[in-house]
N, C-alpha and C. Protein backbone atom coordinates (compact mmCIF):
# COMPACT_ATOMS: atom_id res chain seq x y z
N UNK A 1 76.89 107.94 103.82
CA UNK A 1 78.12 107.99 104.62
C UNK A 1 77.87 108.46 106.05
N UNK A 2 76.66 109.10 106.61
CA UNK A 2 76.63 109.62 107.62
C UNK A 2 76.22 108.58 108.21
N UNK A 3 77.07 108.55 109.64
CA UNK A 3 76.80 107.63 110.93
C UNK A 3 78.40 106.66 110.51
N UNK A 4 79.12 106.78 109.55
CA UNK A 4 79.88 106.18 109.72
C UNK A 4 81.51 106.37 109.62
N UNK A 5 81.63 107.79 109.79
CA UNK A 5 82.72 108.72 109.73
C UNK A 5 82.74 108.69 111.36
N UNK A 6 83.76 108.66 112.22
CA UNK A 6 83.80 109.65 113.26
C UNK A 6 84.98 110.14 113.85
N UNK A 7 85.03 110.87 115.17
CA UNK A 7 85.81 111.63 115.21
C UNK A 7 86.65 111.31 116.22
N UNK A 8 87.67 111.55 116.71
CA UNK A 8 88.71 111.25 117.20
C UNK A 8 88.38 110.48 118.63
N UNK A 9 87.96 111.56 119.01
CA UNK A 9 87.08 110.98 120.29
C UNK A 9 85.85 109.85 120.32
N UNK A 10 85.34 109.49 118.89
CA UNK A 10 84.45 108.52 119.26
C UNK A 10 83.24 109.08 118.61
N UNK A 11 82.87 110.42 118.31
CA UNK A 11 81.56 110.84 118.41
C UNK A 11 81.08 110.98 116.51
N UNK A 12 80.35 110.35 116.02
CA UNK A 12 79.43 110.51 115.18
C UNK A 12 79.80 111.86 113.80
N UNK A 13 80.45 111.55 112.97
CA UNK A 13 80.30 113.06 112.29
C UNK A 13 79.37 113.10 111.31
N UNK A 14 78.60 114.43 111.30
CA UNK A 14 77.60 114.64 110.64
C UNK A 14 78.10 115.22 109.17
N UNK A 15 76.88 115.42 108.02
CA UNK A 15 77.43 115.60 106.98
C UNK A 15 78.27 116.87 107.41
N UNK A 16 78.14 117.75 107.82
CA UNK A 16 79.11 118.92 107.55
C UNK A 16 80.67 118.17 107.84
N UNK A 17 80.38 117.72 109.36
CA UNK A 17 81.77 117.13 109.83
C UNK A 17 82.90 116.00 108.69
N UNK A 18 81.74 115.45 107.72
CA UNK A 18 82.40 114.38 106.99
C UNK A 18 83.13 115.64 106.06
N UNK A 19 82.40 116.66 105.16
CA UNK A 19 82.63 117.41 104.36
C UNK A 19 84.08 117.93 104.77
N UNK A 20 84.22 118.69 105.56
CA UNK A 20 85.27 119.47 106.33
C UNK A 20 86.35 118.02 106.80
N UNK A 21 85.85 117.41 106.76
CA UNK A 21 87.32 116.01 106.92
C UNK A 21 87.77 115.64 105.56
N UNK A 22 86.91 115.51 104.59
CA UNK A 22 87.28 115.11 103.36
C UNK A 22 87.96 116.14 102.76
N UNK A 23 87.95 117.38 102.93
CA UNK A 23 88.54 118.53 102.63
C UNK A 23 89.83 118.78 102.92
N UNK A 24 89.99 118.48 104.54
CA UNK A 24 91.38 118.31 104.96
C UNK A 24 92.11 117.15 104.19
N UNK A 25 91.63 115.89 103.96
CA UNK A 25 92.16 114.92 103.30
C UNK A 25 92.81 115.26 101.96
N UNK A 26 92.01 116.45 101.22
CA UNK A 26 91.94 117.02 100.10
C UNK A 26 93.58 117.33 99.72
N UNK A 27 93.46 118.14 100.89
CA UNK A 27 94.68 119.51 100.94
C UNK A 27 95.43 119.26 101.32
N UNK A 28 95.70 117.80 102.15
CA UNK A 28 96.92 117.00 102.23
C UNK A 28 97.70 116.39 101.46
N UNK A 29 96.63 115.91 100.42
CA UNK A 29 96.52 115.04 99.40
C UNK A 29 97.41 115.80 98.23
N UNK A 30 96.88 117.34 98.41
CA UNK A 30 97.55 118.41 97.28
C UNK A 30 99.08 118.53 98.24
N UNK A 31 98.74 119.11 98.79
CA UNK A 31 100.59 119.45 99.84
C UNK A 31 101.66 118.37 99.38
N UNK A 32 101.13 116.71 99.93
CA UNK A 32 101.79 115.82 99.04
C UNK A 32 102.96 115.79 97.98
N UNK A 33 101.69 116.50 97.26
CA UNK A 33 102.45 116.40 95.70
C UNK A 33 103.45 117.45 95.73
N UNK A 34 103.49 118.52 96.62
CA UNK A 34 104.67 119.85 96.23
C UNK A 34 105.49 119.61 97.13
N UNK A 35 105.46 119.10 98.59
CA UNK A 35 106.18 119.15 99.75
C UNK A 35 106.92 117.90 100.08
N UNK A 36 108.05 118.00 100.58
CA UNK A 36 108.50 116.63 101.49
C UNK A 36 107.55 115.80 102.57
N UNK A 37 106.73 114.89 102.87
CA UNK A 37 106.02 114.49 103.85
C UNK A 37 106.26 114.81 104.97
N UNK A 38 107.75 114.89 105.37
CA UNK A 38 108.14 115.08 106.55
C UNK A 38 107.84 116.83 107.12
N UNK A 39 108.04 117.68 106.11
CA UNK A 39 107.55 119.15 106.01
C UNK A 39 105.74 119.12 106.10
N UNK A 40 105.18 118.42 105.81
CA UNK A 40 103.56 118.85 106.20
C UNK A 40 103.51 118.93 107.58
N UNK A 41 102.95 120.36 107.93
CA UNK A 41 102.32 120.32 109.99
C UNK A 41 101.10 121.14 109.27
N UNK A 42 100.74 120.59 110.67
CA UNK A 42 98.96 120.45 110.59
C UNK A 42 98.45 121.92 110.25
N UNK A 43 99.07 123.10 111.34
CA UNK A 43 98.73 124.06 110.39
C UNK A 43 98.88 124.31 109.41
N UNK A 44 99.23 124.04 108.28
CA UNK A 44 99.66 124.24 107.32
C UNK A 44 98.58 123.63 106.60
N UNK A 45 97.70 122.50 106.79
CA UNK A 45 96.88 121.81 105.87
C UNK A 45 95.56 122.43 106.77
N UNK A 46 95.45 122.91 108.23
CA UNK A 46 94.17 123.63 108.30
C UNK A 46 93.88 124.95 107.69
N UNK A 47 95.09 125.29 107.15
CA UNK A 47 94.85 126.53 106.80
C UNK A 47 94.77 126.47 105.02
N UNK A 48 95.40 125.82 104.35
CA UNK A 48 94.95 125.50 103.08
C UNK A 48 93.66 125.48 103.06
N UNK A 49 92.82 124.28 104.05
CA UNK A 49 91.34 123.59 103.70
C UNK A 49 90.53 124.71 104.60
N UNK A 50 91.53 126.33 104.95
CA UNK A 50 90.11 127.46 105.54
C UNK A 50 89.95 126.87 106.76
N UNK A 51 90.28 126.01 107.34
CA UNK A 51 89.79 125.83 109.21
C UNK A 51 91.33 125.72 110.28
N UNK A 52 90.58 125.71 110.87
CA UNK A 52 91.57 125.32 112.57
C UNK A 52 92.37 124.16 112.52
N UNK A 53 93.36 124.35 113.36
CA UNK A 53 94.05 123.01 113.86
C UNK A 53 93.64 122.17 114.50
N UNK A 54 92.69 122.78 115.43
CA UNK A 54 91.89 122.03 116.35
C UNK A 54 90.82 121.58 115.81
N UNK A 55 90.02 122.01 114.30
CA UNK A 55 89.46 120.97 113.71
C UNK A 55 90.02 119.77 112.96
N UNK A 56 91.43 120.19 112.77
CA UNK A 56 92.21 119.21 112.21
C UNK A 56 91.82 118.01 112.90
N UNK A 57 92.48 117.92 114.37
CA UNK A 57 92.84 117.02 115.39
C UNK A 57 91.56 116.93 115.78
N UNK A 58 90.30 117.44 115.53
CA UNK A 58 88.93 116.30 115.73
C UNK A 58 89.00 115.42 115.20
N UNK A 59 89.60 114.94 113.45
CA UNK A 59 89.57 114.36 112.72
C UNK A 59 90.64 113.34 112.83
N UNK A 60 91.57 113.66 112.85
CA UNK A 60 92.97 112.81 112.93
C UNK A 60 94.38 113.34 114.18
N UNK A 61 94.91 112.19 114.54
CA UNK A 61 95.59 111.99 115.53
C UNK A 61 96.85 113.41 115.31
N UNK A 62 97.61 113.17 113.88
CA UNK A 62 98.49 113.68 113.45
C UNK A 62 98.54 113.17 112.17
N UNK A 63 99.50 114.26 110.97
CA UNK A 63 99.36 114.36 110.14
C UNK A 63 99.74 112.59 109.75
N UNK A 64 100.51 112.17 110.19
CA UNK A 64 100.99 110.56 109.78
C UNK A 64 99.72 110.26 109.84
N UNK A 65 98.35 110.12 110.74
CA UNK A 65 97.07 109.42 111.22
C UNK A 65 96.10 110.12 109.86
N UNK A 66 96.13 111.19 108.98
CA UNK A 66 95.54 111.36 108.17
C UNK A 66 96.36 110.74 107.15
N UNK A 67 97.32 110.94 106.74
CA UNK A 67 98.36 110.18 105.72
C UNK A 67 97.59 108.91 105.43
N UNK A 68 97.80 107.78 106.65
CA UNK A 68 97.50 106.68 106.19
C UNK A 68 96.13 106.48 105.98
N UNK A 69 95.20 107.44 106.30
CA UNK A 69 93.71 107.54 105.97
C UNK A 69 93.47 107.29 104.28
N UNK A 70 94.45 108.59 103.80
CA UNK A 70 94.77 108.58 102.25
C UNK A 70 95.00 107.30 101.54
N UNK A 71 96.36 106.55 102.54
CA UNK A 71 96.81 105.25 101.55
C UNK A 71 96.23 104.43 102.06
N UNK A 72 94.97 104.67 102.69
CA UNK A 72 93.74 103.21 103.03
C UNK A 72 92.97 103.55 101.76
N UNK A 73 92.59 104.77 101.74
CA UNK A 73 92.00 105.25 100.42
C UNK A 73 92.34 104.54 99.05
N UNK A 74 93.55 104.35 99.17
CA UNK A 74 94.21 104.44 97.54
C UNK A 74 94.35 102.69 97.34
N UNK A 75 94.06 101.86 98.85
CA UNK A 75 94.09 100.66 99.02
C UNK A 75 92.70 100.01 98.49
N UNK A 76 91.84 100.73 98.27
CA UNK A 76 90.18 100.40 98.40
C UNK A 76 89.90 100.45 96.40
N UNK A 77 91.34 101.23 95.77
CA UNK A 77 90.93 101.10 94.27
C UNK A 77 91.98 99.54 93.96
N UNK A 78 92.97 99.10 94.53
CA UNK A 78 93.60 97.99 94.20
C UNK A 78 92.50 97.27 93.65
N UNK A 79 91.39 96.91 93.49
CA UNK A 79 90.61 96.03 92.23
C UNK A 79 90.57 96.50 90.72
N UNK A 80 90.80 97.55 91.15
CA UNK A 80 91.49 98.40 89.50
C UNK A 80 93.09 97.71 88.76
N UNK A 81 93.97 97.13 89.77
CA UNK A 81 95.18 96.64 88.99
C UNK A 81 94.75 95.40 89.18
N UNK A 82 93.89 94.36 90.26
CA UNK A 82 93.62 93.25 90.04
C UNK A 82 92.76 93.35 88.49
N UNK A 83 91.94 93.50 88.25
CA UNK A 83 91.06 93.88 87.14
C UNK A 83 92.43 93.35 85.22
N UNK A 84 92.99 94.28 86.02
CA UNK A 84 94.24 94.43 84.87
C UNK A 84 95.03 92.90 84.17
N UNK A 85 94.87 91.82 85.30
CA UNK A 85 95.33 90.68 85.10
C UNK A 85 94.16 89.36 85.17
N UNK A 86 93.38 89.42 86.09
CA UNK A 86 92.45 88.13 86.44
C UNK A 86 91.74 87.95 85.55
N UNK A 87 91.57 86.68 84.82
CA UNK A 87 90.67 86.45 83.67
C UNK A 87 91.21 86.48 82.39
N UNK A 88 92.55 87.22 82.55
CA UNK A 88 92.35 87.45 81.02
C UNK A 88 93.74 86.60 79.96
N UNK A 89 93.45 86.33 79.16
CA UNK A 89 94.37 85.41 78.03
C UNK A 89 96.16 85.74 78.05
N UNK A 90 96.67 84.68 78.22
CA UNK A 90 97.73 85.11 77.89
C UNK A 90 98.42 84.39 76.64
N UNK A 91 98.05 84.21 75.45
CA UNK A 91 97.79 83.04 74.68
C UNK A 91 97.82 83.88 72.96
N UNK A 92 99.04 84.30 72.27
CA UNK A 92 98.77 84.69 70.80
C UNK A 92 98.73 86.42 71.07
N UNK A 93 98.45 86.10 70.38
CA UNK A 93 97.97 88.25 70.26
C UNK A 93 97.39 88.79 71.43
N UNK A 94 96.57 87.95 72.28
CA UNK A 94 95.45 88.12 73.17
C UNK A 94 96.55 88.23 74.50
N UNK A 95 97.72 87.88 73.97
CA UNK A 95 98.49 88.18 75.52
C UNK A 95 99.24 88.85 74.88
N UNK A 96 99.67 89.21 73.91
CA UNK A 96 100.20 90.52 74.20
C UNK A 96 99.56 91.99 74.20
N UNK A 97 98.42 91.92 73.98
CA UNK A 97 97.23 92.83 74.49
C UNK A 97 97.33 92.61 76.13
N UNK A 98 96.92 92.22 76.44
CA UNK A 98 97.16 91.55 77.96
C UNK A 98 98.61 92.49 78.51
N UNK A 99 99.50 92.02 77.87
CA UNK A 99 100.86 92.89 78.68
C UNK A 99 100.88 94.38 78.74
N UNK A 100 100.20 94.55 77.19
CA UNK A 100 100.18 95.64 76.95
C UNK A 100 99.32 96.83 78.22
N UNK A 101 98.17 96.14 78.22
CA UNK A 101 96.65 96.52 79.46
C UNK A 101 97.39 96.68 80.70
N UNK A 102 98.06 95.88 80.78
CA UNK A 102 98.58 95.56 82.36
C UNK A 102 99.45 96.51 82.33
N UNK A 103 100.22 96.89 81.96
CA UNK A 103 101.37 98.22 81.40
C UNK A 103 100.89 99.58 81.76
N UNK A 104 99.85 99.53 80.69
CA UNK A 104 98.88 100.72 80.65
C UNK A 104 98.62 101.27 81.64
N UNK A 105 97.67 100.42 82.50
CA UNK A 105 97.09 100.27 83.48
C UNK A 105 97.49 100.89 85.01
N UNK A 106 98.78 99.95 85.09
CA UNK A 106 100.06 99.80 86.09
C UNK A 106 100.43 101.37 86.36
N UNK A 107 101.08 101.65 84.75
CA UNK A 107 101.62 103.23 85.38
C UNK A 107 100.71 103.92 85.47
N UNK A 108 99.27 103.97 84.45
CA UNK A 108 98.11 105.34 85.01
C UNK A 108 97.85 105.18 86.42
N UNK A 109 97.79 104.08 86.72
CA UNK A 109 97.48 103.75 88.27
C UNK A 109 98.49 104.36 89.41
N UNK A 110 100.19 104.78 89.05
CA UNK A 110 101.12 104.92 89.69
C UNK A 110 100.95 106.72 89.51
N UNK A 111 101.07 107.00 88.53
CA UNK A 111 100.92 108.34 88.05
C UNK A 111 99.91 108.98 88.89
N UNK A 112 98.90 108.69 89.22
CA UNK A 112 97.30 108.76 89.36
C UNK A 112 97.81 109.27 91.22
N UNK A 113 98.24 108.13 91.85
CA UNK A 113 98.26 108.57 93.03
C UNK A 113 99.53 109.00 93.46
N UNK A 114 100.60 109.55 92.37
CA UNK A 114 102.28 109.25 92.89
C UNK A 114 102.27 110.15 94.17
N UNK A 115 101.71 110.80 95.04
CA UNK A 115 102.24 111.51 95.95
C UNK A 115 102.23 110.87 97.34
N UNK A 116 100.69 110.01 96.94
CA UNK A 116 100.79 109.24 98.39
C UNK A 116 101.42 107.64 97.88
N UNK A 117 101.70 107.22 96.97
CA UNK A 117 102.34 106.27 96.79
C UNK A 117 103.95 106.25 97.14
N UNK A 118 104.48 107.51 96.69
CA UNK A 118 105.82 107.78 97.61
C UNK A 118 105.72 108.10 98.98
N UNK A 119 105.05 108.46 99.29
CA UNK A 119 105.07 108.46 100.88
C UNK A 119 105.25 107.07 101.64
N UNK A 120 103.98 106.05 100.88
CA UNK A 120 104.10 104.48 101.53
C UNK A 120 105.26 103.84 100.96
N UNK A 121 105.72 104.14 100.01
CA UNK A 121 106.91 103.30 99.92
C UNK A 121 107.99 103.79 100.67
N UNK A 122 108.05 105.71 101.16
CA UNK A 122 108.85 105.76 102.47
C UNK A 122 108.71 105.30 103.75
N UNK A 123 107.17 104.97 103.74
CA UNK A 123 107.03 104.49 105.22
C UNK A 123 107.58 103.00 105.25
N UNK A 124 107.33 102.54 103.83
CA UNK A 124 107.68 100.94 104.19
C UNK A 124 109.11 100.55 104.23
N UNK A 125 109.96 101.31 103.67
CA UNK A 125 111.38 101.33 103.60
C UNK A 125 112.02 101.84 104.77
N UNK A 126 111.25 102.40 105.83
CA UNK A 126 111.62 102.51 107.09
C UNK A 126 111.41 102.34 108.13
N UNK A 127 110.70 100.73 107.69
CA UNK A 127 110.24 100.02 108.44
C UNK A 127 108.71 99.80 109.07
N UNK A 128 107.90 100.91 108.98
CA UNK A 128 106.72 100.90 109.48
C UNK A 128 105.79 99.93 108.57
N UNK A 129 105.44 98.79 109.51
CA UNK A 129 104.79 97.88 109.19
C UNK A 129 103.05 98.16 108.50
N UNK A 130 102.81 99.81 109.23
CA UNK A 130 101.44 100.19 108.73
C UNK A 130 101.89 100.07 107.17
N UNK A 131 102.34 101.05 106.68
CA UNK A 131 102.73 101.37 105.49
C UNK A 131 103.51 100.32 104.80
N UNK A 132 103.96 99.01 105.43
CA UNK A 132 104.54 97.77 104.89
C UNK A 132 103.15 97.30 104.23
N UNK A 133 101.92 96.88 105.05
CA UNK A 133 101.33 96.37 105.00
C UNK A 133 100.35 96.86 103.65
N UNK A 134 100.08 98.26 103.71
CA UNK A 134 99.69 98.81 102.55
C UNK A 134 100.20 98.23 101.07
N UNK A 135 101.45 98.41 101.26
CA UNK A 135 102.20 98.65 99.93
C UNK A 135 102.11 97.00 99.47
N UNK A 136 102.08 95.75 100.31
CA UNK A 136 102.25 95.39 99.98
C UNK A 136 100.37 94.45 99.12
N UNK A 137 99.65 94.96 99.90
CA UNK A 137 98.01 95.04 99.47
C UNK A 137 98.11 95.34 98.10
N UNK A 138 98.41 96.07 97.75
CA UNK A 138 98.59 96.98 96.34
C UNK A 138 99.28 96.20 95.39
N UNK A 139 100.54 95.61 95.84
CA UNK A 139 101.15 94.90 94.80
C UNK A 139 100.72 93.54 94.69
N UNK A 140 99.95 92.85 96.13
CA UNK A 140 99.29 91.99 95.78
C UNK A 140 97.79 91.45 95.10
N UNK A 141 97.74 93.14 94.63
CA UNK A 141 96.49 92.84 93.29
C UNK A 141 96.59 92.28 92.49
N UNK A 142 98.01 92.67 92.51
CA UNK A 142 98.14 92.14 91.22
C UNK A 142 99.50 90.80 91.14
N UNK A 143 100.16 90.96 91.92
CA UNK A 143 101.07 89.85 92.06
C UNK A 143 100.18 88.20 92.24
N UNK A 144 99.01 88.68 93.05
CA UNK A 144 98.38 86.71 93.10
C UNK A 144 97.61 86.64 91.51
N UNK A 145 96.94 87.41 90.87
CA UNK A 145 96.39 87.20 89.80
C UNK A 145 97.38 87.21 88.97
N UNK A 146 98.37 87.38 89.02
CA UNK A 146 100.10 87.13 87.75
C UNK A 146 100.39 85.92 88.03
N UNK A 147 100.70 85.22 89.24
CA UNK A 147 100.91 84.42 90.04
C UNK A 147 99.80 83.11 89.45
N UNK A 148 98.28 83.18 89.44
CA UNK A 148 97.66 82.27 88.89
C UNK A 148 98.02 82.31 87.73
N UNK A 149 97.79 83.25 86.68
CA UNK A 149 98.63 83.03 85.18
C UNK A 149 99.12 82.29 84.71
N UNK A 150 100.90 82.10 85.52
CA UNK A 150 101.70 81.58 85.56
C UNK A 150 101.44 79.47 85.93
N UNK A 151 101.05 79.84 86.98
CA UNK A 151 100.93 78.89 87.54
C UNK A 151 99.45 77.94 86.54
N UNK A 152 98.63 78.47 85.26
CA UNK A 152 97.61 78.01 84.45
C UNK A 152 98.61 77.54 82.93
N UNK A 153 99.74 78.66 82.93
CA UNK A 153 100.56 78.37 81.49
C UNK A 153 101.18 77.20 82.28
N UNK A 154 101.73 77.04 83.21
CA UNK A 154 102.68 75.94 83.48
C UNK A 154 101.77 74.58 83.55
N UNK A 155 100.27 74.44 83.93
CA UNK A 155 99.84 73.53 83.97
C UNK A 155 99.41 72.93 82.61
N UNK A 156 99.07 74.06 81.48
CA UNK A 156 99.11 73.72 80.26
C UNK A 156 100.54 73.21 79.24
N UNK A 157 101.61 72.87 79.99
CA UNK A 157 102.98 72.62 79.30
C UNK A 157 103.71 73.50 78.60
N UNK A 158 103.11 74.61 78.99
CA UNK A 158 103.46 75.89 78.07
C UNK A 158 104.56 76.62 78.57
N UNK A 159 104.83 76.10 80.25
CA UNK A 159 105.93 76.99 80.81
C UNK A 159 106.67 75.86 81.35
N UNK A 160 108.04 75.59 81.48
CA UNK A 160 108.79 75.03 82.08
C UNK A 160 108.57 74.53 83.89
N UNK A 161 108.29 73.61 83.92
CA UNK A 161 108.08 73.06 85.18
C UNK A 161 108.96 73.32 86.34
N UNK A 162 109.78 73.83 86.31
CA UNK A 162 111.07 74.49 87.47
C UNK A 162 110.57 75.73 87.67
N UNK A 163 110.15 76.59 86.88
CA UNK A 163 109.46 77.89 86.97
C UNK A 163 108.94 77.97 88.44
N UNK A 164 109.00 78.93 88.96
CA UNK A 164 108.12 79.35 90.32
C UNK A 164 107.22 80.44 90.15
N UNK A 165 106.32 80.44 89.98
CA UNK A 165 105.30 81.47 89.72
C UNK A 165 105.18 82.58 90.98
N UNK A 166 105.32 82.39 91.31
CA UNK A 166 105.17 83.45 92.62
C UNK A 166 106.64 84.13 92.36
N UNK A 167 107.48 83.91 92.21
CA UNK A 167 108.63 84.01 92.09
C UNK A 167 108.83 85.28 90.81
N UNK A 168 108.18 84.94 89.92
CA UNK A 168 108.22 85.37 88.34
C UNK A 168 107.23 86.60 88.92
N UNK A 169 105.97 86.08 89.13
CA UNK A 169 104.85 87.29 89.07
C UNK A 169 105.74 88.58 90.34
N UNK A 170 106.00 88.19 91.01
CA UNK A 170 106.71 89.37 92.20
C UNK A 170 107.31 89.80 91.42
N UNK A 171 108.52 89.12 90.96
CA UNK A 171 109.36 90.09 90.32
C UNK A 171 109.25 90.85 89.41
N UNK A 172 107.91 90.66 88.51
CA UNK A 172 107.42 91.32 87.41
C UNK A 172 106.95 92.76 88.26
N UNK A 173 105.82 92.29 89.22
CA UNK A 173 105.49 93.54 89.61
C UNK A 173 106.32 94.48 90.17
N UNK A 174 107.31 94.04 91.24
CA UNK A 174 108.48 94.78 91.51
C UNK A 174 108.78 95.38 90.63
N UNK A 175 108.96 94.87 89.31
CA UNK A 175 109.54 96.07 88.06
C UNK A 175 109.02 97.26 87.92
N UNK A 176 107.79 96.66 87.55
CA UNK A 176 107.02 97.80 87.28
C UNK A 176 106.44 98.46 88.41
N UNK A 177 106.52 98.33 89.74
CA UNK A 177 106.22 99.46 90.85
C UNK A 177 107.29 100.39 90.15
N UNK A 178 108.73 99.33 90.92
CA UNK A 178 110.00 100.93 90.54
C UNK A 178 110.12 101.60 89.17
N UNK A 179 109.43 101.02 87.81
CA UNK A 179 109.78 101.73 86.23
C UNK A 179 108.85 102.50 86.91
N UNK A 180 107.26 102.31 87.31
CA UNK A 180 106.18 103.43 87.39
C UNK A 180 106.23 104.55 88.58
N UNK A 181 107.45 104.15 89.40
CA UNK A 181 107.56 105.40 90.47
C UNK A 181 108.53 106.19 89.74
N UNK A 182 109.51 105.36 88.94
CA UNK A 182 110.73 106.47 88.21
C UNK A 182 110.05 106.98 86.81
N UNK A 183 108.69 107.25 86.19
CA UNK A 183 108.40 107.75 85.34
C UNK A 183 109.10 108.92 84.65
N UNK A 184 109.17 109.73 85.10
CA UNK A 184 109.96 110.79 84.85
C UNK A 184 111.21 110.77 84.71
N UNK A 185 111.73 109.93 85.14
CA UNK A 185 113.92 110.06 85.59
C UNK A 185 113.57 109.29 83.96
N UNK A 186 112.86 108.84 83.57
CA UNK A 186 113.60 107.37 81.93
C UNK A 186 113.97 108.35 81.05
N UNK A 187 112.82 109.93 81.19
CA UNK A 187 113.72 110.97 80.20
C UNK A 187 114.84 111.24 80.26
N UNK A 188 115.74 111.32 81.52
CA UNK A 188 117.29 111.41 82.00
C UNK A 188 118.03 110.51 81.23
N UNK A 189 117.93 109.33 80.80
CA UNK A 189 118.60 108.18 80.02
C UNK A 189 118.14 108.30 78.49
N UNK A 190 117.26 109.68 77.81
CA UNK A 190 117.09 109.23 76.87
C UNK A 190 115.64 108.31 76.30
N UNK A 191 115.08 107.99 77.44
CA UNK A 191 113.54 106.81 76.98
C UNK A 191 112.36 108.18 77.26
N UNK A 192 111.68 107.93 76.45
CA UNK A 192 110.51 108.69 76.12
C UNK A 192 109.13 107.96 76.44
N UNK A 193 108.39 108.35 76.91
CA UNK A 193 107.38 108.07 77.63
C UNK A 193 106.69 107.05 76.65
N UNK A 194 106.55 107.14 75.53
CA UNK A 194 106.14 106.37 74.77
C UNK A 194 106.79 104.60 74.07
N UNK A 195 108.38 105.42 74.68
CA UNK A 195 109.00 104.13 74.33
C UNK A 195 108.85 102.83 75.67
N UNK A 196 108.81 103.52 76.87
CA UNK A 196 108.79 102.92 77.48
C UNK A 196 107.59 102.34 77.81
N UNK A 197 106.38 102.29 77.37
CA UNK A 197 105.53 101.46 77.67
C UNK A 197 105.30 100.07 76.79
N UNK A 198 105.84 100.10 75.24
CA UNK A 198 106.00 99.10 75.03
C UNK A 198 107.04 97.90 75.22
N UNK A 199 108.29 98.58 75.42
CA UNK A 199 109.34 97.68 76.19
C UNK A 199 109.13 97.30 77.75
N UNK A 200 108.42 97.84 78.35
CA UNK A 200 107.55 97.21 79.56
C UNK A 200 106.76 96.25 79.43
N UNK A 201 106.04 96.31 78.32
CA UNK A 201 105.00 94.84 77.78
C UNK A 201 105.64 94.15 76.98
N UNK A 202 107.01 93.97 76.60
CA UNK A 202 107.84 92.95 76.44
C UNK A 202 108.26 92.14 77.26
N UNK A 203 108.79 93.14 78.24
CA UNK A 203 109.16 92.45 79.20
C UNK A 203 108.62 91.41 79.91
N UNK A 204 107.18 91.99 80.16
CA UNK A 204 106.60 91.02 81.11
C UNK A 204 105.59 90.08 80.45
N UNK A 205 105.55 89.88 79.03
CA UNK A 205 105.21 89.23 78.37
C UNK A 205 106.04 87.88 78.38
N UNK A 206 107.46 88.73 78.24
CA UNK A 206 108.49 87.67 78.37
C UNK A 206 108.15 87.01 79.67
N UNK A 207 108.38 87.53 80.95
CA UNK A 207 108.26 86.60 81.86
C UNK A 207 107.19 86.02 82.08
N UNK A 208 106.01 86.03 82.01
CA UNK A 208 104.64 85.41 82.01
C UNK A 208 105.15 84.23 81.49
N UNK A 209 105.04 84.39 80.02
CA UNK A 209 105.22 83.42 78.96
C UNK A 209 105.94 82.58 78.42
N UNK A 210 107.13 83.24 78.48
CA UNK A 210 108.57 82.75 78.17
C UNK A 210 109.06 83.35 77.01
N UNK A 211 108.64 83.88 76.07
CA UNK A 211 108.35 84.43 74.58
C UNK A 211 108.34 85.36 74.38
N UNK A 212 108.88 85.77 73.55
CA UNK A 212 108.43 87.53 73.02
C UNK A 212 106.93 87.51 72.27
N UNK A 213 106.54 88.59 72.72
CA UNK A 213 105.29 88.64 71.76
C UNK A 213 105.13 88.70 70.77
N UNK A 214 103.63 88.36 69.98
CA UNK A 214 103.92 88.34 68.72
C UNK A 214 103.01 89.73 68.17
N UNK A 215 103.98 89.88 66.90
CA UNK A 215 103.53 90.73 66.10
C UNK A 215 102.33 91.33 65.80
């Protein structure tokens, strides 16, 4: 990694300098999860990660300029939810394993980063095209590999020819962004963490396929 970190100004950071940036990234990363985004200032995360403000701002512009450092970060595992769909059967038992994976997958993946994942979906809901652009990287891991799916059952006669695949796969993932950002609220209605992951791989079994899965 050294020679390819640098610093605000341009200049080269060495291992210490990468260490002490990844650290700040760290403790942002933690703040996140307890604080409103809009409540993080910089002192506050130099002093968590033990340094200065003014080492802060070697590193990053402002706390928004480390933020999106994070959800470039969290952009670089999206082959983890592509992974979840490309290649694999949607055909008998083997797809509803398939819905099931993709389910699985979807919310550990949402769970995993929820602090900076709510942040980009605030940035993108208020317009900032950085954080548009993110969010929408992420869902297109998996939305074009749903999207071919669709568009392989329909060429096999298996799906209704009016179908729009792009159409179906978005809206699938749309679901499951908002079920996997509201994880917690389904206890408010009564759904239990457990119930809800298999009525999620109904669902989108259903829309893939057309079908409920089988037994």
């Amino acid at each position: 990694m050294t020679g390819q970190v640098r610093t605000v100004d341009g200049r080269v950071a060495g291992r210490r300098g990468q260490a002490t940036r990844q650290k700040l990234l760290d403790c942002l990363g933690e703040m996140l999860s307890s604080s409103p985004y809009r409540d993080v200032k910089v002192i506050d995360v130099a002093r968590k990660a033990g340094t200065s403000p003014a080492t802060f701002y070697q590193y990053f512009p402002d706390v928004e300029g480390a933020v999106l450092e994070i959800a470039d970060g969290v952009t670089k595992e999206s082959s983890d939810l592509t992974e979840l769909v490309a290649g694999r059967s949607w055909a008998g038992k083997a797809g509803r394993q398939s819905a099931e994976d993709l389910v699985d997958g979807f919310l550990s993946f949402w769970r995993r980063h929820d602090a900076i994942l709510r942040v980009i979906d605030l940035g993108a809901a208020e317009g900032d095209k950085r954080f548009y652009k993110i969010r929408m990287k992420l869902l297109n891991a998996v939305t074009n590999p749903l999207t071919e799916a669709v568009k392989d059952l329909q060429s096999k006669g298996k799906i209704d020819k009016e179908v729009n695949p792009s159409a179906v796969a978005g809206s699938l993932v749309f679901m499951l962004a908002a079920a996997a950002s509201h994880q917690k609220g389904f206890t408010t209605w009564g759904v239990k963490q457990a119930e809800l992951r298999p009525n999620l791989a109904m669902l989108v079994h259903l829309g893939v396929t057309g079908r409920k899965p089988p037994r």
